[in-house]
PDB file of N, CA and C in Angstrom:
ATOM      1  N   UNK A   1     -21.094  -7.875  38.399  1.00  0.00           N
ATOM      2  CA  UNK A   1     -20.097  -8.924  38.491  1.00  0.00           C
ATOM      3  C   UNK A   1     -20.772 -10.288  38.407  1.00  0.00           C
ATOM      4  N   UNK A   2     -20.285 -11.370  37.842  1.00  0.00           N
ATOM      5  CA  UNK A   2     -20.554 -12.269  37.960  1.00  0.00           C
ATOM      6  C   UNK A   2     -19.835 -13.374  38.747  1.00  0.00           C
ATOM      7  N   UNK A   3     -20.079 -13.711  39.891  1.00  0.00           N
ATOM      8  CA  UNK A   3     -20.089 -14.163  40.889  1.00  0.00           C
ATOM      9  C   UNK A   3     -20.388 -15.826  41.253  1.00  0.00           C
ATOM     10  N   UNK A   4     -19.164 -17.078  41.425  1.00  0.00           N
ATOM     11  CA  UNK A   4     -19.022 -18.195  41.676  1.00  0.00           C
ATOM     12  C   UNK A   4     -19.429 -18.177  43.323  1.00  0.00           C
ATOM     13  N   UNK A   5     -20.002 -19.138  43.948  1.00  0.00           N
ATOM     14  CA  UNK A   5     -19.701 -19.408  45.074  1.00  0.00           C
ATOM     15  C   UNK A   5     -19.373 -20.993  45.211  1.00  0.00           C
ATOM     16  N   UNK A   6     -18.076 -21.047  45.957  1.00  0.00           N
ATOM     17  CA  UNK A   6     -17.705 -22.325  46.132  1.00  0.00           C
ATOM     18  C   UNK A   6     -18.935 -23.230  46.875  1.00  0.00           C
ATOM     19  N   UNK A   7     -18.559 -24.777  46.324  1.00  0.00           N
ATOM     20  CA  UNK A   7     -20.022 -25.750  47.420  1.00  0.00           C
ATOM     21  C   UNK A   7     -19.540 -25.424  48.825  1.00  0.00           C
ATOM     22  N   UNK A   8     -18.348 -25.309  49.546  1.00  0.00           N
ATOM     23  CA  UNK A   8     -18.415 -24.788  50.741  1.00  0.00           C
ATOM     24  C   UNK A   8     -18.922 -23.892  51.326  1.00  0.00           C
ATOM     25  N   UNK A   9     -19.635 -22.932  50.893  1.00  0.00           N
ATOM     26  CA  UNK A   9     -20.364 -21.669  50.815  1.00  0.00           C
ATOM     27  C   UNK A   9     -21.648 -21.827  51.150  1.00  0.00           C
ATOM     28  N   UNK A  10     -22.745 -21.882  52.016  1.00  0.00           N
ATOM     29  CA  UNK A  10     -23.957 -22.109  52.111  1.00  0.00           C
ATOM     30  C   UNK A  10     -24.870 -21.634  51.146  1.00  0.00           C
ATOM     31  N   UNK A  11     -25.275 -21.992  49.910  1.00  0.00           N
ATOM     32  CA  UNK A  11     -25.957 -21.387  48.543  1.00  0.00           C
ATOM     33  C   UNK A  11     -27.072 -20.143  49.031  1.00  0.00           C
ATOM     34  N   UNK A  12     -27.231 -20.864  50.332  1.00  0.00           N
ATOM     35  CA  UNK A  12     -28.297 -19.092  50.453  1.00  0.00           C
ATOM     36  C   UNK A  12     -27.946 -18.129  50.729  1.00  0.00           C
ATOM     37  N   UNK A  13     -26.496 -17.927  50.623  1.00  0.00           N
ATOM     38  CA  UNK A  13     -25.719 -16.436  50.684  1.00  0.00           C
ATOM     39  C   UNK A  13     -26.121 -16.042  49.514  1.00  0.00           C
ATOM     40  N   UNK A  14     -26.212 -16.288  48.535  1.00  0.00           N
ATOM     41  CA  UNK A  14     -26.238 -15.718  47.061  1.00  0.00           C
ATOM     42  C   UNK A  14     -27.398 -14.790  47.015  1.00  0.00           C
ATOM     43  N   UNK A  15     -28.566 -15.154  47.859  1.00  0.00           N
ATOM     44  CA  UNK A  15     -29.673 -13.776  47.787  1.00  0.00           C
ATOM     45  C   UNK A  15     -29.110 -13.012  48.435  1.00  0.00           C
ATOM     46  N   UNK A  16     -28.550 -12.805  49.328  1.00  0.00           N
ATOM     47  CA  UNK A  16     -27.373 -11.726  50.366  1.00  0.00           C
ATOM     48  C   UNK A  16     -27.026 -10.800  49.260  1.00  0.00           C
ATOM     49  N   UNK A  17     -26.582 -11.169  48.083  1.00  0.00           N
ATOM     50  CA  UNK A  17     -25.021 -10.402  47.284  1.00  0.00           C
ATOM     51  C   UNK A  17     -25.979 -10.008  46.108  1.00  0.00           C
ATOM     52  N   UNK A  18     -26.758  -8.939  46.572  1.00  0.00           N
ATOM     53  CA  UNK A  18     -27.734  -7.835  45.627  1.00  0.00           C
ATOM     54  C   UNK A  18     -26.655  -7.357  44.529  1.00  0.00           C
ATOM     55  N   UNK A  19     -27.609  -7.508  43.597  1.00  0.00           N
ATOM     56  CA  UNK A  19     -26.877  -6.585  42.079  1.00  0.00           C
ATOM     57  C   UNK A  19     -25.576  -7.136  41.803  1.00  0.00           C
ATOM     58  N   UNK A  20     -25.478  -8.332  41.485  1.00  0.00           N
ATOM     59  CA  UNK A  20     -24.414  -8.925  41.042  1.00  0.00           C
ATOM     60  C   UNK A  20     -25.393 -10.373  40.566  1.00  0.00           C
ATOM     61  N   UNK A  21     -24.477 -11.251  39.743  1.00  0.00           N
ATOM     62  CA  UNK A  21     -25.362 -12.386  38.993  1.00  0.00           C
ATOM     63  C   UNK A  21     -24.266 -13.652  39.781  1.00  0.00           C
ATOM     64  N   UNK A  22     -25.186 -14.007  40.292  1.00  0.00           N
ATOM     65  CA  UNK A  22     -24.152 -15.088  41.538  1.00  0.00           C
ATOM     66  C   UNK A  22     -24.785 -16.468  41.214  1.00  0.00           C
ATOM     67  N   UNK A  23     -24.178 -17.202  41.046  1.00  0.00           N
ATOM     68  CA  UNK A  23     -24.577 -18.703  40.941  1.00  0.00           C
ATOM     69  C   UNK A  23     -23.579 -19.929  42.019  1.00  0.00           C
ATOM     70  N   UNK A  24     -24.430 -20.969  42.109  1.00  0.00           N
ATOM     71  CA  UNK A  24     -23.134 -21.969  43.052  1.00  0.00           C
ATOM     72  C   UNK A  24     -22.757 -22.901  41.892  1.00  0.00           C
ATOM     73  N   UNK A  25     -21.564 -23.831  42.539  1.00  0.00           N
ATOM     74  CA  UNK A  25     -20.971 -24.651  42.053  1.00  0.00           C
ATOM     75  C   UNK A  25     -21.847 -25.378  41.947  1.00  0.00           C
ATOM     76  N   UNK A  26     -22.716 -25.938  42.323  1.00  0.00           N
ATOM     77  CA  UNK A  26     -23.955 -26.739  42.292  1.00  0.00           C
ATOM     78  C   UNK A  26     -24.509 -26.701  41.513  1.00  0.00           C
ATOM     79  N   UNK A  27     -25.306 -25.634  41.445  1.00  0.00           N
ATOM     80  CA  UNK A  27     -26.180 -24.863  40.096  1.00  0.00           C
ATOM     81  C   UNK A  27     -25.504 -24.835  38.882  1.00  0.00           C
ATOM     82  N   UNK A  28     -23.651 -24.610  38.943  1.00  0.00           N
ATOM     83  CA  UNK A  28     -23.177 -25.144  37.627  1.00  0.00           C
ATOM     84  C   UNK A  28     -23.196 -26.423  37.103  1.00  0.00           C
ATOM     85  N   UNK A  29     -23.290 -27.464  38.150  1.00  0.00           N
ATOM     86  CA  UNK A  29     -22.948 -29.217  37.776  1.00  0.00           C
ATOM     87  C   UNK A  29     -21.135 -29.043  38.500  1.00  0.00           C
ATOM     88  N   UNK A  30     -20.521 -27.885  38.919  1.00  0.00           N
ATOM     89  CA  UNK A  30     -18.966 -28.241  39.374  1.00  0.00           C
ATOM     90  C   UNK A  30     -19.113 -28.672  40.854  1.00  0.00           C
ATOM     91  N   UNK A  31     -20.212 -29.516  41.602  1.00  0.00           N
ATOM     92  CA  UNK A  31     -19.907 -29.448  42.668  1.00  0.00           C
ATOM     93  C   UNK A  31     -18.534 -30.851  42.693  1.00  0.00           C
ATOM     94  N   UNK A  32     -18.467 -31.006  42.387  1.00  0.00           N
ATOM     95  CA  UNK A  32     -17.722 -32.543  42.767  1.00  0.00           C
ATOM     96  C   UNK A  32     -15.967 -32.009  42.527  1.00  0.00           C
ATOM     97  N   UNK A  33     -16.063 -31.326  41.258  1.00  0.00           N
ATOM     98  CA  UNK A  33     -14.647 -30.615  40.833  1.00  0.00           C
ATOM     99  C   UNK A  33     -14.066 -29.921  41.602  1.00  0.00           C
ATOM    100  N   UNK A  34     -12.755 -30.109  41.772  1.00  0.00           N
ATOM    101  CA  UNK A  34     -11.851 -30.194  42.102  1.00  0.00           C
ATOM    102  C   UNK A  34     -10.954 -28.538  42.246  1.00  0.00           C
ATOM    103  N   UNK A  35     -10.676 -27.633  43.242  1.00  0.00           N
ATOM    104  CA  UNK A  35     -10.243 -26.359  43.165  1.00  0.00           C
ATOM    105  C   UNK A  35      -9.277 -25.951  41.650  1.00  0.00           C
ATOM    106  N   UNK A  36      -8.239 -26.892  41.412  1.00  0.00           N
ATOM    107  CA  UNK A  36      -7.555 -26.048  40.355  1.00  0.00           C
ATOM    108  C   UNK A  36      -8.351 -26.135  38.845  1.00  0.00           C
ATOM    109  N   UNK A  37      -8.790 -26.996  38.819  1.00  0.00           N
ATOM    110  CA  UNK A  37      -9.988 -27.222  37.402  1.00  0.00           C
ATOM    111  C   UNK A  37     -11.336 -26.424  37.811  1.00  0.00           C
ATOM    112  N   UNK A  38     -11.508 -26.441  39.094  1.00  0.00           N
ATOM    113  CA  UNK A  38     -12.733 -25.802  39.459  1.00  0.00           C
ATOM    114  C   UNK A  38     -12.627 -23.969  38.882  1.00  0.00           C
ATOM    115  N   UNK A  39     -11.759 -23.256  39.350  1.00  0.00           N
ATOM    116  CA  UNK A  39     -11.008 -22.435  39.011  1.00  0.00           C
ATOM    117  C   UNK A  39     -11.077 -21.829  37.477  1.00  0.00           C
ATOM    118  N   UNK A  40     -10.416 -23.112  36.870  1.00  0.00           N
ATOM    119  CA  UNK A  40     -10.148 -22.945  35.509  1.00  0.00           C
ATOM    120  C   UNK A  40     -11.519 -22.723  34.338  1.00  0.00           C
ATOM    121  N   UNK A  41     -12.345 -23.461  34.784  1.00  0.00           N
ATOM    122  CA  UNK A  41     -14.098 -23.576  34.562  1.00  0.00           C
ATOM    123  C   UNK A  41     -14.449 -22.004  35.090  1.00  0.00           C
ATOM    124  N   UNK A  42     -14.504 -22.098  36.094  1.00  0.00           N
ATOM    125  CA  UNK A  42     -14.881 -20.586  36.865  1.00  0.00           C
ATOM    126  C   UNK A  42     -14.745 -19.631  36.039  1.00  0.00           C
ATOM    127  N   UNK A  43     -13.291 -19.048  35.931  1.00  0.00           N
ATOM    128  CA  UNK A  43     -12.287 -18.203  34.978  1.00  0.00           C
ATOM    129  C   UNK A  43     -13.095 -17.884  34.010  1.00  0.00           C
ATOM    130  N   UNK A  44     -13.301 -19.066  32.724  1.00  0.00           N
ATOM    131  CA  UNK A  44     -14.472 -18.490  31.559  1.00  0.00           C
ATOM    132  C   UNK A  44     -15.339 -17.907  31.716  1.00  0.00           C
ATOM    133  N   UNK A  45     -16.429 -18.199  32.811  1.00  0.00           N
ATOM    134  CA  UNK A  45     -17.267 -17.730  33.037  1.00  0.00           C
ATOM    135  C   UNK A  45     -17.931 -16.766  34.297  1.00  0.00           C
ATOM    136  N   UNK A  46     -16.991 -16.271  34.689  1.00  0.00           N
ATOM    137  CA  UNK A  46     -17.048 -15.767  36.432  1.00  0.00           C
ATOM    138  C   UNK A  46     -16.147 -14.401  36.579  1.00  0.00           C
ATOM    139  N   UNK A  47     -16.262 -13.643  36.741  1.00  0.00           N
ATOM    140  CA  UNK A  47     -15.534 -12.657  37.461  1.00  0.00           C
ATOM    141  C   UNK A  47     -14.824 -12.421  38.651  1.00  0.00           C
ATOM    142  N   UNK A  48     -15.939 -13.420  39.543  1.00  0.00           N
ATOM    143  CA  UNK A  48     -14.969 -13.618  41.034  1.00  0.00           C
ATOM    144  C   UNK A  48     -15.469 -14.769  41.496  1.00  0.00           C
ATOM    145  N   UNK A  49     -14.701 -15.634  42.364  1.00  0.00           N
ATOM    146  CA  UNK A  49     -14.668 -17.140  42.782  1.00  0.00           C
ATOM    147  C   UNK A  49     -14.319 -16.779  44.716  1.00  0.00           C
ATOM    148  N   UNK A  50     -16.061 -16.435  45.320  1.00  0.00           N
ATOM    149  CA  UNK A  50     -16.108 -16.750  46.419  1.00  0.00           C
ATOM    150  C   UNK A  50     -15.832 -18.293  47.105  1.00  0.00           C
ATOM    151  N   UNK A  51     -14.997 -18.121  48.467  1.00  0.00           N
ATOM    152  CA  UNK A  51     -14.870 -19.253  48.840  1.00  0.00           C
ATOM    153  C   UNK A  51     -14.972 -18.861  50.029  1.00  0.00           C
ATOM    154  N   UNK A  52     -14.735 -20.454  51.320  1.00  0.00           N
ATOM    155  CA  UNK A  52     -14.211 -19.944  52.617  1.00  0.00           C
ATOM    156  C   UNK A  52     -12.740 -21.002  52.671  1.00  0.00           C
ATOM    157  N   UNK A  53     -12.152 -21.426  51.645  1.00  0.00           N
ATOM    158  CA  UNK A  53     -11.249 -22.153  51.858  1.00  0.00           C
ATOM    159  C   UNK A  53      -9.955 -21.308  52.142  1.00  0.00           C
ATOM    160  N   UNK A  54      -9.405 -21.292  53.189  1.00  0.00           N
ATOM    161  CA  UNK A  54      -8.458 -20.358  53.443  1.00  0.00           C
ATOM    162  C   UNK A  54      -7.333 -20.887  52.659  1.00  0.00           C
ATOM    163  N   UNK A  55      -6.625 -22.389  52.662  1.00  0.00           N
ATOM    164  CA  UNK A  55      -5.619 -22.921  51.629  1.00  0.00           C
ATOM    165  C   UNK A  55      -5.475 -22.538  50.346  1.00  0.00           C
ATOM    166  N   UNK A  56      -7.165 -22.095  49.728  1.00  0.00           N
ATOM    167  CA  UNK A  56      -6.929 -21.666  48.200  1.00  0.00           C
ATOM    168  C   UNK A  56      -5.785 -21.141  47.799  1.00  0.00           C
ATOM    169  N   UNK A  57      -5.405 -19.893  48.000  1.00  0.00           N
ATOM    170  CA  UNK A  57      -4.396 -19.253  47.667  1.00  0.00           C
ATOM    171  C   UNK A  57      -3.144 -19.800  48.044  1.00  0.00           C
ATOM    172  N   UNK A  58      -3.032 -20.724  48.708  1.00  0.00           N
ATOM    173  CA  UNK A  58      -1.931 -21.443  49.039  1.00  0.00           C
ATOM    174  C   UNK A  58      -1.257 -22.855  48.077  1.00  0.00           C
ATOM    175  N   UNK A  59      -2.650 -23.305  47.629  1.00  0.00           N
ATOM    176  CA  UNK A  59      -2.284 -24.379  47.482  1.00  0.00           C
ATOM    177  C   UNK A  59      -2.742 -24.214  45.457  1.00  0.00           C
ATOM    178  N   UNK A  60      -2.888 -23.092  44.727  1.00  0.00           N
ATOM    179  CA  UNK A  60      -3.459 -22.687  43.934  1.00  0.00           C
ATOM    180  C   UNK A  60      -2.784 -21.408  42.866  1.00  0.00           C
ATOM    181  N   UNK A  61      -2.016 -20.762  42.255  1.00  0.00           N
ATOM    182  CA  UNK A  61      -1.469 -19.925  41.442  1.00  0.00           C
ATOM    183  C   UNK A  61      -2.360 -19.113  41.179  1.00  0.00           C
ATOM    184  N   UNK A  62      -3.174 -18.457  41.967  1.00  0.00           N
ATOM    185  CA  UNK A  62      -4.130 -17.600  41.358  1.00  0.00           C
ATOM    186  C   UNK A  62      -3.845 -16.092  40.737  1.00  0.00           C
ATOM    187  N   UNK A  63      -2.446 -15.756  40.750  1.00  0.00           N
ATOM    188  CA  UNK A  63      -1.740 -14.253  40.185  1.00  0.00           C
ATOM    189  C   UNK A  63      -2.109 -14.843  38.408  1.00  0.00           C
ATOM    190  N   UNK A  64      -2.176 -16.263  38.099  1.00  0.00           N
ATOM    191  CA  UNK A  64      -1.934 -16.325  36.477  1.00  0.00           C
ATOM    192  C   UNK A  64      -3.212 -16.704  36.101  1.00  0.00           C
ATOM    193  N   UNK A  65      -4.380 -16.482  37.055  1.00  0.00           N
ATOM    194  CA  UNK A  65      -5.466 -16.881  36.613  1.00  0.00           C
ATOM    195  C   UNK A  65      -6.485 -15.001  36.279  1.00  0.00           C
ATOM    196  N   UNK A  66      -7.697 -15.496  34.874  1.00  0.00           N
ATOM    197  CA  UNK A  66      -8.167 -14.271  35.066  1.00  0.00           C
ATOM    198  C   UNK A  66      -9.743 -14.038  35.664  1.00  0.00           C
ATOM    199  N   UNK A  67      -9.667 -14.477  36.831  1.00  0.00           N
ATOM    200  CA  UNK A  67     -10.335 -14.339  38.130  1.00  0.00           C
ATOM    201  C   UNK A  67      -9.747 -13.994  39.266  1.00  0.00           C
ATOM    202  N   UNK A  68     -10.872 -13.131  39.716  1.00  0.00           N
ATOM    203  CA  UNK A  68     -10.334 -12.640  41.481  1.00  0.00           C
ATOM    204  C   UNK A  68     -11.299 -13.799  42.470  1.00  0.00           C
ATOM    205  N   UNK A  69     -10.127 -13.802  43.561  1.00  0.00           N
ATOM    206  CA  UNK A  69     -10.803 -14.825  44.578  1.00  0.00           C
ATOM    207  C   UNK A  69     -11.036 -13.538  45.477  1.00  0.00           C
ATOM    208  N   UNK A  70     -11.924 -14.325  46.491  1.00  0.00           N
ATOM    209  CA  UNK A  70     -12.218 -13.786  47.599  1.00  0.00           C
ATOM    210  C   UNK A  70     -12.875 -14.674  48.791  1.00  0.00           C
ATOM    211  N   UNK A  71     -11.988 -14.890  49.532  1.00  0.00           N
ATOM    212  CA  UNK A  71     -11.868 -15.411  50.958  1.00  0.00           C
ATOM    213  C   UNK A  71     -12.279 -15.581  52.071  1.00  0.00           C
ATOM    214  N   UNK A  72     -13.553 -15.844  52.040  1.00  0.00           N
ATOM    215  CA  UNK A  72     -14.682 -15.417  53.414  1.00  0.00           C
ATOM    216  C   UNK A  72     -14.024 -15.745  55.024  1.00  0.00           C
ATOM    217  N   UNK A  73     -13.992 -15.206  55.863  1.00  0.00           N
ATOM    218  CA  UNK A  73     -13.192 -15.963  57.148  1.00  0.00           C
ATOM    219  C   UNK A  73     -14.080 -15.490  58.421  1.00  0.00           C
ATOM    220  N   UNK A  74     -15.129 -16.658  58.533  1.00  0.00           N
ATOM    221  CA  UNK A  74     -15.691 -16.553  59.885  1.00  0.00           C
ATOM    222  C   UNK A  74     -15.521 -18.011  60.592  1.00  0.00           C
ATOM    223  N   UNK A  75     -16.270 -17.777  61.927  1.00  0.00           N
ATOM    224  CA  UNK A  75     -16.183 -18.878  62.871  1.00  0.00           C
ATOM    225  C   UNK A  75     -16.525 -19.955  62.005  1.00  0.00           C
ATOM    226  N   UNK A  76     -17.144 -20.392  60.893  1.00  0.00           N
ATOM    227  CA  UNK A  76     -18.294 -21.458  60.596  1.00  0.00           C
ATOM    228  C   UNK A  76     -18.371 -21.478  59.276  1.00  0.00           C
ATOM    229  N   UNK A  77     -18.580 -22.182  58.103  1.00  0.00           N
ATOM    230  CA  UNK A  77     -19.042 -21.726  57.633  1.00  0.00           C
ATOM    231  C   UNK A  77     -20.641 -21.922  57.486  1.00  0.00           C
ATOM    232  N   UNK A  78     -20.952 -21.667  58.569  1.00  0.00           N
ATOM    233  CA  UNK A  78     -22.571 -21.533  58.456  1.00  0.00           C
ATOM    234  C   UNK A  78     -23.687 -20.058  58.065  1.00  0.00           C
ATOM    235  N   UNK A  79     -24.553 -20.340  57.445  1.00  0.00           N
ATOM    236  CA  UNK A  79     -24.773 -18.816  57.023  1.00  0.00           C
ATOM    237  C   UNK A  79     -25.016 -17.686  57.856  1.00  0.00           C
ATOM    238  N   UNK A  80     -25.352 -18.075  58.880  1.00  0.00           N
ATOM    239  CA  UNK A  80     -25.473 -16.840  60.252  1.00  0.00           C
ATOM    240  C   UNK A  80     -24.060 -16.671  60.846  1.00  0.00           C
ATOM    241  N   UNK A  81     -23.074 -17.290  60.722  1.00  0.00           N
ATOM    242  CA  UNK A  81     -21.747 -16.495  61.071  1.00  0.00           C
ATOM    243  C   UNK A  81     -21.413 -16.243  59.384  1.00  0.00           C
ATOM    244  N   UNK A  82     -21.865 -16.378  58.190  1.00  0.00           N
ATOM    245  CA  UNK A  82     -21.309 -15.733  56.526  1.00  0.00           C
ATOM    246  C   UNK A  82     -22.095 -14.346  56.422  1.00  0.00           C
ATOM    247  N   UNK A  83     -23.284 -14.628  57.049  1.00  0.00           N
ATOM    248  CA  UNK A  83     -24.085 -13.066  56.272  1.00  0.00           C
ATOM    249  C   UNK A  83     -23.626 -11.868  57.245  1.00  0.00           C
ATOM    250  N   UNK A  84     -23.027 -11.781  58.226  1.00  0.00           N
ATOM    251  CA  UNK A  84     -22.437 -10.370  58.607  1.00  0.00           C
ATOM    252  C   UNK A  84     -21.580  -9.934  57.974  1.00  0.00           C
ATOM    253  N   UNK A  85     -20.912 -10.564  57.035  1.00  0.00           N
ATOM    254  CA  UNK A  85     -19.608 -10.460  56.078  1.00  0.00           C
ATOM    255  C   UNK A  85     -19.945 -10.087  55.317  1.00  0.00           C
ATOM    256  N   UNK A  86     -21.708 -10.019  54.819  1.00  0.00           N
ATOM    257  CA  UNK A  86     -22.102  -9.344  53.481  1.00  0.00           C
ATOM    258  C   UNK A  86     -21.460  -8.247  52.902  1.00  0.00           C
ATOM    259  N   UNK A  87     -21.555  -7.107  54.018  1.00  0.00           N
ATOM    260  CA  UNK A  87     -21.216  -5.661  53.256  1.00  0.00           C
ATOM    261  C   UNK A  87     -19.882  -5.896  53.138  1.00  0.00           C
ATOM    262  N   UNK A  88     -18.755  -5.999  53.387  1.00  0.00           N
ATOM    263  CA  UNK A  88     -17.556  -6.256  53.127  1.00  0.00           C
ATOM    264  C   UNK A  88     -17.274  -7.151  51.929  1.00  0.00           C
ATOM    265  N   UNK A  89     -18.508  -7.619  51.587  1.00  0.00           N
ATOM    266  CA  UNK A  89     -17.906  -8.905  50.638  1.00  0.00           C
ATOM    267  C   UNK A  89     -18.518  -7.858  49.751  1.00  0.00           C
ATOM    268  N   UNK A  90     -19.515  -7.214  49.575  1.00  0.00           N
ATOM    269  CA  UNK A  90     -19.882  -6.485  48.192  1.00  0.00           C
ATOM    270  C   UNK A  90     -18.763  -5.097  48.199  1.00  0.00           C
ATOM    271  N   UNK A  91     -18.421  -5.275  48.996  1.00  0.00           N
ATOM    272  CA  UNK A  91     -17.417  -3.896  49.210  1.00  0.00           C
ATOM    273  C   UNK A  91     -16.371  -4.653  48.480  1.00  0.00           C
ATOM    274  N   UNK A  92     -15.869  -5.804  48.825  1.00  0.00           N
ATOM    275  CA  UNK A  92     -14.431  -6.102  48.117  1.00  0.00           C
ATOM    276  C   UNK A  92     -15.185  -6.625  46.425  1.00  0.00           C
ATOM    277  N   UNK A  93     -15.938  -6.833  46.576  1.00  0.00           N
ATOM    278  CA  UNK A  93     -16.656  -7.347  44.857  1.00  0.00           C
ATOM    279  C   UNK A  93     -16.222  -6.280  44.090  1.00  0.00           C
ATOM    280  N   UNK A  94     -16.840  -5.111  44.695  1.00  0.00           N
ATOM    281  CA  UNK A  94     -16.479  -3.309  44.067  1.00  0.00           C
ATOM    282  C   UNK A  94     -15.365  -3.548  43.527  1.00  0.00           C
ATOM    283  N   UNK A  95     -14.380  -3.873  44.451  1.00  0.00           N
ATOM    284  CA  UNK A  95     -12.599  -3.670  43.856  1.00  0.00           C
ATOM    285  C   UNK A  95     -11.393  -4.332  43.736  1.00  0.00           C
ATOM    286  N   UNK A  96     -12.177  -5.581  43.540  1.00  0.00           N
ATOM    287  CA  UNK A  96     -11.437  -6.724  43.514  1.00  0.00           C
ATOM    288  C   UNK A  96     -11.087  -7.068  42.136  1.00  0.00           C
ATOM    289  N   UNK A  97      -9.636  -7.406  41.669  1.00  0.00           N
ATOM    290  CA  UNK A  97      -8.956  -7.331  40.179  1.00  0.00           C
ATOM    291  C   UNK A  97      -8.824  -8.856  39.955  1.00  0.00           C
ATOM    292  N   UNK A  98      -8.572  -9.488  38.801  1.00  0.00           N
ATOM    293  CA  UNK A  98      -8.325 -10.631  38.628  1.00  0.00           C
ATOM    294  C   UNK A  98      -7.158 -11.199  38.825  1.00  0.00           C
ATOM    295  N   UNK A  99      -6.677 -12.089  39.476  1.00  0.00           N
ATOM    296  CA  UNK A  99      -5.500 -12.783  39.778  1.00  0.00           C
ATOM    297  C   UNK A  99      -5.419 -12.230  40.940  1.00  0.00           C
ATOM    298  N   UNK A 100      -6.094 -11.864  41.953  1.00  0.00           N
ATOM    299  CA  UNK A 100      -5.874 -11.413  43.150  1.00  0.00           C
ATOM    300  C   UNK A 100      -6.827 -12.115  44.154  1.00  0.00           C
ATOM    301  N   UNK A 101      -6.605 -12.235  45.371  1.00  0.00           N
ATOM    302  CA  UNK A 101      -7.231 -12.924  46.435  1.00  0.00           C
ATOM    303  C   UNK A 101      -7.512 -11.837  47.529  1.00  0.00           C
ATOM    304  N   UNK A 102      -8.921 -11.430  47.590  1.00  0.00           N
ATOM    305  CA  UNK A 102      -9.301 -10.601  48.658  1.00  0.00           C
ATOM    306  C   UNK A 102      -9.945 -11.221  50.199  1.00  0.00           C
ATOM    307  N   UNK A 103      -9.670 -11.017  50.719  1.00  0.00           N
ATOM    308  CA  UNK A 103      -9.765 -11.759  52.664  1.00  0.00           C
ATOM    309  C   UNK A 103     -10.419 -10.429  52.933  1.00  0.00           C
ATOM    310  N   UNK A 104     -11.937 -11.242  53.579  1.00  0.00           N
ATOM    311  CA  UNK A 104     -13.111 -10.905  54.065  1.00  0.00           C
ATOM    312  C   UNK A 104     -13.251 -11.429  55.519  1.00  0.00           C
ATOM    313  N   UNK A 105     -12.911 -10.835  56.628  1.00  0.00           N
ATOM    314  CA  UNK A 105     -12.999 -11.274  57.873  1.00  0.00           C
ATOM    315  C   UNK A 105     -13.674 -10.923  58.909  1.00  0.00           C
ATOM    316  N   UNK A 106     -14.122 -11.689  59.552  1.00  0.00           N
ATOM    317  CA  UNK A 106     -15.583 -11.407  60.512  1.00  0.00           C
ATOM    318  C   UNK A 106     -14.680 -11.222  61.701  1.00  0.00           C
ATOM    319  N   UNK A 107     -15.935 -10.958  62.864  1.00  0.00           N
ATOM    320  CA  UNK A 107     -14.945 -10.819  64.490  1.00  0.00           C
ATOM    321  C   UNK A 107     -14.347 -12.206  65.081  1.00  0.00           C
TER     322      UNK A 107
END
């Protein structure tokens, strides 16, 4: 899979998410852009568009887009409350479809 992580995302999750080709918004030049263009950029080139923005799907049409989101939800987003979420997040990577929003939730 090829794998977005939003700039909200601490970039050193991306060594976390083995066997998948993960890059940040950063590393693209999209840090500054904006979720629905961010998205739209993504889409061409991405398979799935990690975030921890819980509004995404709210504030965003993602059923007509052809990317899957996926929703990180811990205390923080700091990387020691993101990396227990690892296996769940490569678990939903497994089976996550495009135009769909998968919620990844910690304790």
């Amino acid at each position: 899979m090829r794998v977005l992580l939003d700039e909200c995302v601490d970039w050193r999750l991306s060594r976390e998410i083995a066997g998948h080709d993960v890059k940040t918004a950063q590393q693209m030049g999209w840090a500054t852009i904006k979720n629905g263009e961010l998205l739209a950029f993504a889409s061409k080139q991405f398979d799935v568009f990690v975030t921890v923005d819980r509004n995404l799907s709210f504030q965003q049409n993602l059923a007509s887009l052809p990317i899957a989101v996926v929703v990180l939800q811990a205390k923080t987003n700091r990387l020691a409350d993101l990396k227990p979420l690892v296996p769940a997040l490569l678990s939903a990577l497994s089976s996550v479809r495009p135009g769909a929003v998968e919620w990844v939730a910690g304790d």
